[in-house]
C-alpha atoms as a PDB file:
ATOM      1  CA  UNK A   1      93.282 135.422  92.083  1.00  0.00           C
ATOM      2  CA  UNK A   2      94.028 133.548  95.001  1.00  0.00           C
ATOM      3  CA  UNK A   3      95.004 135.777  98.115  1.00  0.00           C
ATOM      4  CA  UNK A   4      99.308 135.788  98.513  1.00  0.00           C
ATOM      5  CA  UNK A   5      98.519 136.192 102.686  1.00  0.00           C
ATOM      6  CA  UNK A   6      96.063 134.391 105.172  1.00  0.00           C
ATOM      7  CA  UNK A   7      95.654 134.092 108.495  1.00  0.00           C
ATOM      8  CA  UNK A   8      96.512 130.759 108.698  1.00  0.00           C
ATOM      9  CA  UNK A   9      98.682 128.559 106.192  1.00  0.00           C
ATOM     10  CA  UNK A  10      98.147 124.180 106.936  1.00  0.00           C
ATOM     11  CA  UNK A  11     100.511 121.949 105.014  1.00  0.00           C
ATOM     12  CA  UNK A  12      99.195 118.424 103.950  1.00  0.00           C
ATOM     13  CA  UNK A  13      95.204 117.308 102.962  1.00  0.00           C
ATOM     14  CA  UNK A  14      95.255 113.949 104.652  1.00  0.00           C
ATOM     15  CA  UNK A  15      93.472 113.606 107.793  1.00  0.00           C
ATOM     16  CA  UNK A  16      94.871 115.578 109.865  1.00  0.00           C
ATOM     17  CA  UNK A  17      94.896 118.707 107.229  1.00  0.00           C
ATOM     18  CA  UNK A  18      91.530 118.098 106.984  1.00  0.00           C
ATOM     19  CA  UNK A  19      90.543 117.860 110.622  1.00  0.00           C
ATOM     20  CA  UNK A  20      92.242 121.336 111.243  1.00  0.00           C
ATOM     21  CA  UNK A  21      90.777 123.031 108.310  1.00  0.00           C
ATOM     22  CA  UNK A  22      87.110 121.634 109.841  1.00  0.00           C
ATOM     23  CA  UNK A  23      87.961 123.154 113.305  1.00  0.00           C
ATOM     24  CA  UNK A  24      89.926 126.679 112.148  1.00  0.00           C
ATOM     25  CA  UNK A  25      86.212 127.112 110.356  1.00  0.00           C
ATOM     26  CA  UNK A  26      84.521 126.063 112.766  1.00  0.00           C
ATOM     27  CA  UNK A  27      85.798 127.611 115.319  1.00  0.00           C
ATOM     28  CA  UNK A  28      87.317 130.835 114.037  1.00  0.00           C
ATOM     29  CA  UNK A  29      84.847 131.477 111.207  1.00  0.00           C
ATOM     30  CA  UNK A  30      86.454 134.805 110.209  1.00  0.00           C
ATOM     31  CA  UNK A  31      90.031 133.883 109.899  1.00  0.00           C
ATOM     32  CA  UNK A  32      91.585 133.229 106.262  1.00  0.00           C
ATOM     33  CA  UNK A  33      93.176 129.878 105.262  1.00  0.00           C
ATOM     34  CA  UNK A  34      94.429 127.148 103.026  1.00  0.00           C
ATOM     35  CA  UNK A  35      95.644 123.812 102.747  1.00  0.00           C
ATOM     36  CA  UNK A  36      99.078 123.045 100.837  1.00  0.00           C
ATOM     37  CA  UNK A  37      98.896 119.500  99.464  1.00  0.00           C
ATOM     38  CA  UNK A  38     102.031 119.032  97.100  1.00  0.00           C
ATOM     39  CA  UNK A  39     100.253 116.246  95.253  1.00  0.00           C
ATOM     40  CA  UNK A  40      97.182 116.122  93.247  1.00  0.00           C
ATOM     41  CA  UNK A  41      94.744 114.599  95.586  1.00  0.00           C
ATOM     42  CA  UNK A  42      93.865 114.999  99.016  1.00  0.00           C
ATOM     43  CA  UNK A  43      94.122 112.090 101.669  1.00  0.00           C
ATOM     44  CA  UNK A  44      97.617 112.261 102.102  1.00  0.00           C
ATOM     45  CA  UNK A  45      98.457 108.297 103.551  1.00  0.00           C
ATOM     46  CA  UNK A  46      95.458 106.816 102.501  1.00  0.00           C
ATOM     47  CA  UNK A  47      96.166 107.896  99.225  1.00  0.00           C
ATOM     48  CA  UNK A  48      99.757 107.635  98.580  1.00  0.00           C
ATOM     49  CA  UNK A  49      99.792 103.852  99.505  1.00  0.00           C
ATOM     50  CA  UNK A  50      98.386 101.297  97.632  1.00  0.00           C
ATOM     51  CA  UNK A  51      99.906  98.051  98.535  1.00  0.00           C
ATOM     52  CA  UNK A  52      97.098  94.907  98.897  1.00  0.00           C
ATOM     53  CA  UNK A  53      95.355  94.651 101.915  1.00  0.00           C
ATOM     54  CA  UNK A  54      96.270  98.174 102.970  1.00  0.00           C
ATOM     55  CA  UNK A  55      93.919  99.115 106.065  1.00  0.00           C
ATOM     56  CA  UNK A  56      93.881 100.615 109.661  1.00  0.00           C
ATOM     57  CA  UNK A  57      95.473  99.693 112.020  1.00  0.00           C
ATOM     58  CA  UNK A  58      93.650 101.300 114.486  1.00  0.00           C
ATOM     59  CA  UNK A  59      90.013 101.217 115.271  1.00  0.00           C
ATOM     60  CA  UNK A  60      88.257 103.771 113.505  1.00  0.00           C
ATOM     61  CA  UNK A  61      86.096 105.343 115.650  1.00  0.00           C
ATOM     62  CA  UNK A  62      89.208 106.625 117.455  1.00  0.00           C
ATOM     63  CA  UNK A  63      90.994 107.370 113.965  1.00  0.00           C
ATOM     64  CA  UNK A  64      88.217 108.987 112.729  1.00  0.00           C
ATOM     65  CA  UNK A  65      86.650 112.548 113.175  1.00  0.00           C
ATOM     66  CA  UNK A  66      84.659 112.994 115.847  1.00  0.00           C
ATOM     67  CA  UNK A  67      82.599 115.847 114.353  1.00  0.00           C
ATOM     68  CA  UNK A  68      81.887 113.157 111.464  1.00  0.00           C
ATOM     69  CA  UNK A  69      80.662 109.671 113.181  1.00  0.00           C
ATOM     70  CA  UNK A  70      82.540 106.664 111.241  1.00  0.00           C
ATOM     71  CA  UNK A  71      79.457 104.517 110.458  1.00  0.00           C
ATOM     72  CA  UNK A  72      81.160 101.988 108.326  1.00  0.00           C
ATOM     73  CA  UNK A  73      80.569  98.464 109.862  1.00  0.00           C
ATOM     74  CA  UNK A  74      84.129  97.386 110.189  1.00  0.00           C
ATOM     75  CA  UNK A  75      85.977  98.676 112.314  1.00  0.00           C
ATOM     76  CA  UNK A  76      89.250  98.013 111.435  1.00  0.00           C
ATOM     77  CA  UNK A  77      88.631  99.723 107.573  1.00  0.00           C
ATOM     78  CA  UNK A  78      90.389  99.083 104.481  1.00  0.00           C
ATOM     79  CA  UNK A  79      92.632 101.477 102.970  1.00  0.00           C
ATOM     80  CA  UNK A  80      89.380 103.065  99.798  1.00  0.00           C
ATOM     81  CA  UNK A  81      87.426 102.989 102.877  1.00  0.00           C
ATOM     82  CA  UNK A  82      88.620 105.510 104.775  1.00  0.00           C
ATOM     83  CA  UNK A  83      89.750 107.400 101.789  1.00  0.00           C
ATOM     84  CA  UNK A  84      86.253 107.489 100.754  1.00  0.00           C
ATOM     85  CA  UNK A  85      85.387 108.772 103.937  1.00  0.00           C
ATOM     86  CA  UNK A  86      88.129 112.010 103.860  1.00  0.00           C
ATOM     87  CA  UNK A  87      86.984 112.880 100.220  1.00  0.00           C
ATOM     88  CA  UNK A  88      83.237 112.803 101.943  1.00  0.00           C
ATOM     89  CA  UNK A  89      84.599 114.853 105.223  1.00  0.00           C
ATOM     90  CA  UNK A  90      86.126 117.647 102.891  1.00  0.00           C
ATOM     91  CA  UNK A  91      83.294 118.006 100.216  1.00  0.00           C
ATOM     92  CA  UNK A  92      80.973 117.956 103.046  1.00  0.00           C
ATOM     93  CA  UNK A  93      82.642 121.012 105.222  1.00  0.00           C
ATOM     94  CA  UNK A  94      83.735 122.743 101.659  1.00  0.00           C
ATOM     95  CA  UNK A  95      87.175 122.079 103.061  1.00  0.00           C
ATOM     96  CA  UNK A  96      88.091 120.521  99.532  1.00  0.00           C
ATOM     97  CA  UNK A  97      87.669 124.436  98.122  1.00  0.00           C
ATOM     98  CA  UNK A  98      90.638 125.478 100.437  1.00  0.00           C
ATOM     99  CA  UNK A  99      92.874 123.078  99.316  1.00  0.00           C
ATOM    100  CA  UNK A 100      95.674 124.354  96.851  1.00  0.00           C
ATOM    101  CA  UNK A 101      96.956 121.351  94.752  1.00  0.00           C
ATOM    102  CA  UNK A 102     100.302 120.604  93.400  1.00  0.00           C
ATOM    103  CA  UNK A 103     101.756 123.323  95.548  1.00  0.00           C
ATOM    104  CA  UNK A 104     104.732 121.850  98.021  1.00  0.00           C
ATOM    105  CA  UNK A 105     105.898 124.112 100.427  1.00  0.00           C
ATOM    106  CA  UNK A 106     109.825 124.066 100.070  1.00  0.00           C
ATOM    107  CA  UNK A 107     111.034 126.798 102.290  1.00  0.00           C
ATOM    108  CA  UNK A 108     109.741 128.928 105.815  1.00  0.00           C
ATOM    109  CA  UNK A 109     111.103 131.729 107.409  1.00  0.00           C
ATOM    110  CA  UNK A 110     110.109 133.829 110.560  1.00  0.00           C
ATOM    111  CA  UNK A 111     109.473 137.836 110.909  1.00  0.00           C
ATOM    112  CA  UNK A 112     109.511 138.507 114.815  1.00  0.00           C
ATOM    113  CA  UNK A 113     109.037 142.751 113.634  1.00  0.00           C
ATOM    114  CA  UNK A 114     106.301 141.643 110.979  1.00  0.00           C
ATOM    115  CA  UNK A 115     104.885 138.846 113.423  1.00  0.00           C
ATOM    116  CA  UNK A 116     104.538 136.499 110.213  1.00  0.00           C
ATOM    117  CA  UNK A 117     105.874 133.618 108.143  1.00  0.00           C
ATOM    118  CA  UNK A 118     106.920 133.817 104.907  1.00  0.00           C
ATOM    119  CA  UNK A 119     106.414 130.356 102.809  1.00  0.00           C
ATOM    120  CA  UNK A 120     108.117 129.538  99.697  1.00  0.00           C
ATOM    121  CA  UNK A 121     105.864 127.410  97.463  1.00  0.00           C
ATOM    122  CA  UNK A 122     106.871 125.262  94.258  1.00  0.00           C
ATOM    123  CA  UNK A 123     103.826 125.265  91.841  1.00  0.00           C
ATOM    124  CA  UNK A 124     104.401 121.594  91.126  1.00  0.00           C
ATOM    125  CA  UNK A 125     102.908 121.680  87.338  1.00  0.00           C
ATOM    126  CA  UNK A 126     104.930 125.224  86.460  1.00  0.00           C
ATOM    127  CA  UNK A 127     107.910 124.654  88.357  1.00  0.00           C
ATOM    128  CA  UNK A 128     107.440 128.409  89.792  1.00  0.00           C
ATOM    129  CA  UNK A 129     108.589 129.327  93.449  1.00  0.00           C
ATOM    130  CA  UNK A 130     106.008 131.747  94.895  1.00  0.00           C
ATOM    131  CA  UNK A 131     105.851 133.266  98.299  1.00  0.00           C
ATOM    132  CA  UNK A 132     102.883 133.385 100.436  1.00  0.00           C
ATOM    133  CA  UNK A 133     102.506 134.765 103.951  1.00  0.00           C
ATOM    134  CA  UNK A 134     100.811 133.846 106.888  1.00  0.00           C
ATOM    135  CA  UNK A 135      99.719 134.615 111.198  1.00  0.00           C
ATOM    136  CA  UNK A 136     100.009 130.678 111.633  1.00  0.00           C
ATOM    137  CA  UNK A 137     101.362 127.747 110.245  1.00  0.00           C
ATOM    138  CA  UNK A 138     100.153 124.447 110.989  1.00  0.00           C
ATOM    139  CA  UNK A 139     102.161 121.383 109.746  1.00  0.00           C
ATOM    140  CA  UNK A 140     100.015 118.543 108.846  1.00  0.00           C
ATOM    141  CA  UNK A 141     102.364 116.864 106.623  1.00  0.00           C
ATOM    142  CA  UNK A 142     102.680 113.580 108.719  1.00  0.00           C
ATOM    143  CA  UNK A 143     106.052 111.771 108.953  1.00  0.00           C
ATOM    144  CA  UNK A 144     107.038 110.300 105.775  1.00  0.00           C
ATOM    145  CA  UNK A 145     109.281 111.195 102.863  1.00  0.00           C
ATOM    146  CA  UNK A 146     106.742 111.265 100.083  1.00  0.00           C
ATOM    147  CA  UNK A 147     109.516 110.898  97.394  1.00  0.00           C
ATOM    148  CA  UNK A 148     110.853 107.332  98.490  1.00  0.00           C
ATOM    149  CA  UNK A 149     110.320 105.396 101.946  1.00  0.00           C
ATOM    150  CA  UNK A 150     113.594 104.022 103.359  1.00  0.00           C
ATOM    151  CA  UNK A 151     115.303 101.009 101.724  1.00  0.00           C
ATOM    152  CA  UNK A 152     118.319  99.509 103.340  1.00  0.00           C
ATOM    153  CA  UNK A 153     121.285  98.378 100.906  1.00  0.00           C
ATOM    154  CA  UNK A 154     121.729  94.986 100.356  1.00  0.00           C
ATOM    155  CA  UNK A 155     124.290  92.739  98.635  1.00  0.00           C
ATOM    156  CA  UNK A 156     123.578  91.142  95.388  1.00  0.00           C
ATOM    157  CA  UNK A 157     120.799  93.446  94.966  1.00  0.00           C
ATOM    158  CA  UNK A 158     121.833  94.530  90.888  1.00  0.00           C
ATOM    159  CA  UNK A 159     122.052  90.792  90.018  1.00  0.00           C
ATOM    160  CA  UNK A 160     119.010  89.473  91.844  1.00  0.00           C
ATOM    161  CA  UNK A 161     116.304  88.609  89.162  1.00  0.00           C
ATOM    162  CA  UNK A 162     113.068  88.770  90.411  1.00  0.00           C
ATOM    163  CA  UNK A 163     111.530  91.990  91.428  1.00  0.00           C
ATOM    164  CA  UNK A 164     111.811  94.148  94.588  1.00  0.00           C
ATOM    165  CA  UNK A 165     109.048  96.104  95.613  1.00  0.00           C
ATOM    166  CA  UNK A 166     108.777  98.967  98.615  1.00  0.00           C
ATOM    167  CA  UNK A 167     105.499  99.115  99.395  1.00  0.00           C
ATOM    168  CA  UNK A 168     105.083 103.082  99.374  1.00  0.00           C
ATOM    169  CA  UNK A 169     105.073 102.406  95.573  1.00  0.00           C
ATOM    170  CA  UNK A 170     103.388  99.617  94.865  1.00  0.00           C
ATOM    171  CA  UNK A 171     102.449  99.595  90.879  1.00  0.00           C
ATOM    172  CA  UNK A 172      99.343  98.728  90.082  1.00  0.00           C
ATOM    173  CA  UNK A 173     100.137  96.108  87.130  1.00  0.00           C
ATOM    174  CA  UNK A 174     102.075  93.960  89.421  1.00  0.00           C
ATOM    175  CA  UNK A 175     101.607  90.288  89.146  1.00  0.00           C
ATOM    176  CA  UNK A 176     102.237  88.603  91.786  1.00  0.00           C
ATOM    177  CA  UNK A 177     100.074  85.670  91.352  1.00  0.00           C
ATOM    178  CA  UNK A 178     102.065  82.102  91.652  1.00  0.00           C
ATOM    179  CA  UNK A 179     104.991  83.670  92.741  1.00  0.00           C
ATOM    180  CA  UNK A 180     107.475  83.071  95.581  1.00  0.00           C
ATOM    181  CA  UNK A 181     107.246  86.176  97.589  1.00  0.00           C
ATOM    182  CA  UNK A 182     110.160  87.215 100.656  1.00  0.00           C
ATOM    183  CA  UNK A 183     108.229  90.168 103.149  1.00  0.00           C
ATOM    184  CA  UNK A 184     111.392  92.038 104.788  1.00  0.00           C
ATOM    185  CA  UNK A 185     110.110  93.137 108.101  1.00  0.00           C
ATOM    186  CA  UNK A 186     107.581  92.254 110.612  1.00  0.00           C
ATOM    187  CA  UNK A 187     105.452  95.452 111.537  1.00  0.00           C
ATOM    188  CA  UNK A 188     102.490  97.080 110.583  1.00  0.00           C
ATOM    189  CA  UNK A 189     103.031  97.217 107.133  1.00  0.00           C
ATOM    190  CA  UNK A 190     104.054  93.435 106.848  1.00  0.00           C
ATOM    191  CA  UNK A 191     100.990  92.495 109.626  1.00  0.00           C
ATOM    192  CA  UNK A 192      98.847  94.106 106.341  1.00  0.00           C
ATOM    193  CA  UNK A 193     100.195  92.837 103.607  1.00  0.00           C
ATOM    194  CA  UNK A 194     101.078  89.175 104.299  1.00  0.00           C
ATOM    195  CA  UNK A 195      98.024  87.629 104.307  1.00  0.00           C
ATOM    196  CA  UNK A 196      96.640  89.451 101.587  1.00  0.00           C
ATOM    197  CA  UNK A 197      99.550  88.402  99.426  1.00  0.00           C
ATOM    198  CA  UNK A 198      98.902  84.535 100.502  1.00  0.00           C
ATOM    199  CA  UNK A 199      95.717  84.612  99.069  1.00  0.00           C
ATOM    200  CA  UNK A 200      97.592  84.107  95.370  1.00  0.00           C
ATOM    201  CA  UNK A 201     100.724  83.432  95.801  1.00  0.00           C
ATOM    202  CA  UNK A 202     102.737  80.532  95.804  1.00  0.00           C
ATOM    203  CA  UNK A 203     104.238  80.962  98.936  1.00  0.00           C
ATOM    204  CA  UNK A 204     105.074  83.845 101.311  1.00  0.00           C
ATOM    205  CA  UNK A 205     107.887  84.007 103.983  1.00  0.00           C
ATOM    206  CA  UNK A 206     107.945  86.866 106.297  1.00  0.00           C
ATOM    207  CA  UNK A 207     111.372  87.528 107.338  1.00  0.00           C
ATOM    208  CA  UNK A 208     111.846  88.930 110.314  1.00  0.00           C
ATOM    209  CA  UNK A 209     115.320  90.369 112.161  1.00  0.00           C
ATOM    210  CA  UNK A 210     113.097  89.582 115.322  1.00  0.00           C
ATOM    211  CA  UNK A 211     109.653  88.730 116.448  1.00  0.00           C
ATOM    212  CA  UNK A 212     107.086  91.189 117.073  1.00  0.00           C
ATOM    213  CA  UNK A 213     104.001  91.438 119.284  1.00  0.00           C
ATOM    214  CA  UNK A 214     100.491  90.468 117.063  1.00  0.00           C
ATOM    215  CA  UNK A 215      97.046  90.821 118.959  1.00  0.00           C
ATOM    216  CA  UNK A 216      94.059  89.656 117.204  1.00  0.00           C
ATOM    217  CA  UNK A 217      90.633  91.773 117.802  1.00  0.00           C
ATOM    218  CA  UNK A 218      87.749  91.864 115.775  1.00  0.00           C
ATOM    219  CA  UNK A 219      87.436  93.767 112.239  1.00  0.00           C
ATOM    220  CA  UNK A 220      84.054  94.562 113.041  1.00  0.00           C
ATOM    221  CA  UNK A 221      82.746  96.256 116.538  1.00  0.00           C
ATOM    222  CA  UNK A 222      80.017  94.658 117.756  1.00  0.00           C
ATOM    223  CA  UNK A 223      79.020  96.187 120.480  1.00  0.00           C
ATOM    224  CA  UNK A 224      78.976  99.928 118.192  1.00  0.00           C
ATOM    225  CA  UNK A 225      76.777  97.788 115.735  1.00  0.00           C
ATOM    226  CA  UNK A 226      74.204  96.563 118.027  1.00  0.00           C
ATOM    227  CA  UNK A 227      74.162 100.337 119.096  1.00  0.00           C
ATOM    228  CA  UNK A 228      73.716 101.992 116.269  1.00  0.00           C
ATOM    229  CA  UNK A 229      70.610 100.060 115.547  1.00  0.00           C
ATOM    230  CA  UNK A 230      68.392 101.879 118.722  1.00  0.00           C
ATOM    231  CA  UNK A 231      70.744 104.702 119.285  1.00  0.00           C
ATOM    232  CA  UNK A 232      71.667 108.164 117.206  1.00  0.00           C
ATOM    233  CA  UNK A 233      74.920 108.213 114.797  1.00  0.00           C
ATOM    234  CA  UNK A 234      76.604 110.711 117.124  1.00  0.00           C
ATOM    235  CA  UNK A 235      75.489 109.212 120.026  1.00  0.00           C
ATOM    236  CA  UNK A 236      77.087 105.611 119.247  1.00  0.00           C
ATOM    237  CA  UNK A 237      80.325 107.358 117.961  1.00  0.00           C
ATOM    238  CA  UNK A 238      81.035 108.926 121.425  1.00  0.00           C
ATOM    239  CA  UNK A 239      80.391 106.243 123.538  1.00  0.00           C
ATOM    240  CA  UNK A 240      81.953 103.799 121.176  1.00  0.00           C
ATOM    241  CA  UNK A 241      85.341 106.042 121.269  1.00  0.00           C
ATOM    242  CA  UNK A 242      85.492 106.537 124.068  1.00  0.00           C
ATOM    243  CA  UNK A 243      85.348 102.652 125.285  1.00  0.00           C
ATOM    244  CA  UNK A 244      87.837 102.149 122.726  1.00  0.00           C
ATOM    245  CA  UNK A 245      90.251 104.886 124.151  1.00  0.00           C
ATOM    246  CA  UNK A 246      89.910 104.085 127.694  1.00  0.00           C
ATOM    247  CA  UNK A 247      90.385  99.876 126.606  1.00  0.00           C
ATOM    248  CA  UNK A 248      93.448 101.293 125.049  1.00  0.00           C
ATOM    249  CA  UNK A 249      95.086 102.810 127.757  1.00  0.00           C
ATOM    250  CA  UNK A 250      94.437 100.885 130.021  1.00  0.00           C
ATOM    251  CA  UNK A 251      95.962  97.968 127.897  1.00  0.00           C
ATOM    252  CA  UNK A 252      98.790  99.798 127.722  1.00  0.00           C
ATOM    253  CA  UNK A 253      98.900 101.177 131.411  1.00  0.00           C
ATOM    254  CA  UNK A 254      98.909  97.120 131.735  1.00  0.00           C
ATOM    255  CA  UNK A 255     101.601  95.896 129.833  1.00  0.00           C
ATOM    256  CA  UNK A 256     104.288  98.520 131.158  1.00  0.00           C
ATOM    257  CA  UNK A 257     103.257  97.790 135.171  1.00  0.00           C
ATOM    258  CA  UNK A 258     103.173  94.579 134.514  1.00  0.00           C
ATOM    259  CA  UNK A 259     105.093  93.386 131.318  1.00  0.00           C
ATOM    260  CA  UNK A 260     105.634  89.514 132.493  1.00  0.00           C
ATOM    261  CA  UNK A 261     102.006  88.919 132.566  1.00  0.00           C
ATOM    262  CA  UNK A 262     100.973  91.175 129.683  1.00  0.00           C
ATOM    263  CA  UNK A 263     103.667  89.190 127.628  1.00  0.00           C
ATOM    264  CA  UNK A 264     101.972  85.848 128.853  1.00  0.00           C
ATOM    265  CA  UNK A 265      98.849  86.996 127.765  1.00  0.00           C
ATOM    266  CA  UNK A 266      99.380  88.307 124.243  1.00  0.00           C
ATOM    267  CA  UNK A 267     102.078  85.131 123.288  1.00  0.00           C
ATOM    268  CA  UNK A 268      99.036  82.903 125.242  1.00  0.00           C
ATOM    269  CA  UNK A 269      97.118  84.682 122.334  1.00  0.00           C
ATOM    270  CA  UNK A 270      99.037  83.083 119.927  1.00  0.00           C
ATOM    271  CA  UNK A 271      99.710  80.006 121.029  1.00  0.00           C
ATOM    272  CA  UNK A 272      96.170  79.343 120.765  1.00  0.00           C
ATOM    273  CA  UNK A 273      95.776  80.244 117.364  1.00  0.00           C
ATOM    274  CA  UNK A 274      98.823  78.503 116.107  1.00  0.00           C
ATOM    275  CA  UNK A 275      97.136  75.083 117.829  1.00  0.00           C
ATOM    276  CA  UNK A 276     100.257  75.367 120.585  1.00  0.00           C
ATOM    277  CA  UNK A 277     103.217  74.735 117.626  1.00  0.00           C
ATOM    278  CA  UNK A 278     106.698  75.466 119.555  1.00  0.00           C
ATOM    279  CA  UNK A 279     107.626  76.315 116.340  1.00  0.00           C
ATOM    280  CA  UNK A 280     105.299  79.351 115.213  1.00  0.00           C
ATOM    281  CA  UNK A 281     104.915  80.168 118.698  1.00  0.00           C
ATOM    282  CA  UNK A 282     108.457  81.155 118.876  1.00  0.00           C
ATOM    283  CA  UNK A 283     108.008  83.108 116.029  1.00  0.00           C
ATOM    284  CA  UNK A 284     105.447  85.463 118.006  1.00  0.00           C
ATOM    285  CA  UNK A 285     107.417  85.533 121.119  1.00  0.00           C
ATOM    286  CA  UNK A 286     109.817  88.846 120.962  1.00  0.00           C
ATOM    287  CA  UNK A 287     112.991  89.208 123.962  1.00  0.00           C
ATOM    288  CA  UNK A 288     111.529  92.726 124.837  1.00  0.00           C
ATOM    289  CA  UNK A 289     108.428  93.460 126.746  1.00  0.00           C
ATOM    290  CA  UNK A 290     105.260  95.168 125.345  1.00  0.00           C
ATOM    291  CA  UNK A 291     104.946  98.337 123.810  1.00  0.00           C
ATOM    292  CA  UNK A 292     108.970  98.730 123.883  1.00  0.00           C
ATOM    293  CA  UNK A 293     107.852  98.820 120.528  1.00  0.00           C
ATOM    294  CA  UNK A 294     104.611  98.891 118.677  1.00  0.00           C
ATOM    295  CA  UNK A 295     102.389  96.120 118.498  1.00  0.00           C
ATOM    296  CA  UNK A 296     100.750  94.977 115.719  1.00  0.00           C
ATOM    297  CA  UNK A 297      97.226  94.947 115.329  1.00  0.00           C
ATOM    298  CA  UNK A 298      95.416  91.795 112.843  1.00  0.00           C
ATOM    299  CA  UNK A 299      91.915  92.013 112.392  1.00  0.00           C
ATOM    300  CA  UNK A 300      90.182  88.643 113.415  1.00  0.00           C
ATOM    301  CA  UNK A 301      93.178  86.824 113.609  1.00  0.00           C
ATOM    302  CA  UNK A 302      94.618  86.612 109.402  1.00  0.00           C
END
């Protein structure tokens, strides 16, 4: 029978469940713990969505684990990909025997004189509330609402015909093929799924309330591939991090000292891909500066 108290309690098996479970062990070998995961299968993100083209959008050797050296070629992974590599990460470490499926944590509560929590836990499948009790508790549960992603109200929406579709549940039968297709939105998630959705569509139009800040860079990291041909797994995952972290600070150090020429740059981008069109240039061209919001990454430029 599974112990009612550990030392420590983590909510959520996606990656960063699964990252503390692999460094509680590791480092504090003798303490207790589990993983609450309130659906049936770890990888929390990376398994929830399922919309086409779904992929990082950050590099993965910075994503990744660095106790477990991403050695996929592309960089910029798809969506199996990396859930491939967090079902290999927890069978690997055993961290997939801690993990307690179907059990979503619904309420917490603090003892100062017992110096614990107490967590109430819905056994998904039985519908039972149990109580478990824990030193720690370490939230992993990342930042969505599992049960339904936001969707704004519009008009006309019960007599529209066609289909509308929020990407956090995508079904799997739909056809999509020769259709006319509207993408609300112009972030991350739109960056990803436009131009997979162009590949058999009719037509797509992204429609955007305003424009957002696209960099192209490379799906695949050269430099970490020519490496990883003379050097050691481990050995190519640090260095290639840690180029990739310090690039990506000091891009960003950039573009908020000086915003005028870091907005040059990345529209300049742009311009050159889109052949210099006024037109689709000023559809890449947002009013604020860079990194007032997040910009989107597009692997080689699709």
């Amino acid at each position: 029978m599974a112990p009612s108290h550990l030392d420590v309690l983590i909510v959520g098996a996606g990656i960063s469940g699964i990252g503390a479970a692999y460094h509680l062990q590791t480092s504090c070998p003798n303490k207790t713990f589990a993983i609450l995961e309130g659906r049936e299968r770890l990888g929390g993100t990376w398994d929830l969505f399922r919309y086409p083209g779904i992929r990082s959008d950050s590099d993965m050797y910075t994503l990744g684990y660095s106790f477990r050296p991403w050695t996929n070629a592309k960089a910029i992974a798809d969506g199996a990909s990396i859930l491939a590599y967090l079902r290999e990460t927890a069978a690997a470490y055993g961290i997939d025997r801690h993990i307690r499926f179907g059990h979503r944590v619904e309420s917490v509560r603090w003892s100062s004189r017992a110096a614990r929590w107490t967590v109430g836990v819905k056994e998904v499948a039985s519908g039972n509330v149990i109580e478990l009790t824990c030193s720690f508790l370490f939230i992993c549960a990342g930042y969505y609402d599992y049960e339904a992603g936001y969707t704004p109200e519009f008009a006309g929406r019960g007599t529209f015909r066609g289909k509308i579709i929020h990407p956090q549940h995508w079904p799997a039968d739909l056809d999509y093929e020769g259709k006319r297709v509207v993408v609300i939105g112009s972030g991350a998630t739109a960056v990803t799924l436009v131009p997979e959705l162009a590949k058999r569509a009719a037509h797509v139009t992204m429609l955007q309330r305003s424009p957002t800040y696209v960099v192209s860079a490379p799906g695949s990291d050269r430099i970490a591939n020519w490496l990883r041909e003379r050097l050691p797994p481990e050995t190519v995952y640090d260095i290639t991090r840690w180029k990739n972290v310090l690039i990506g600070m000091a891009f960003f150090a950039y573009c908020r000292r000086f915003p005028d020429q870091a907005k040059r740059l990345l529209v300049g981008q742009v311009r050159r891909q889109v052949k210099n069109d006024p037109e689709l240039v000023a559809h890449f061209t947002p009013s604020y500066n860079p990194w007032d919001q997040r910009v989107c990454l597009v692997p080689d430029g699709d």
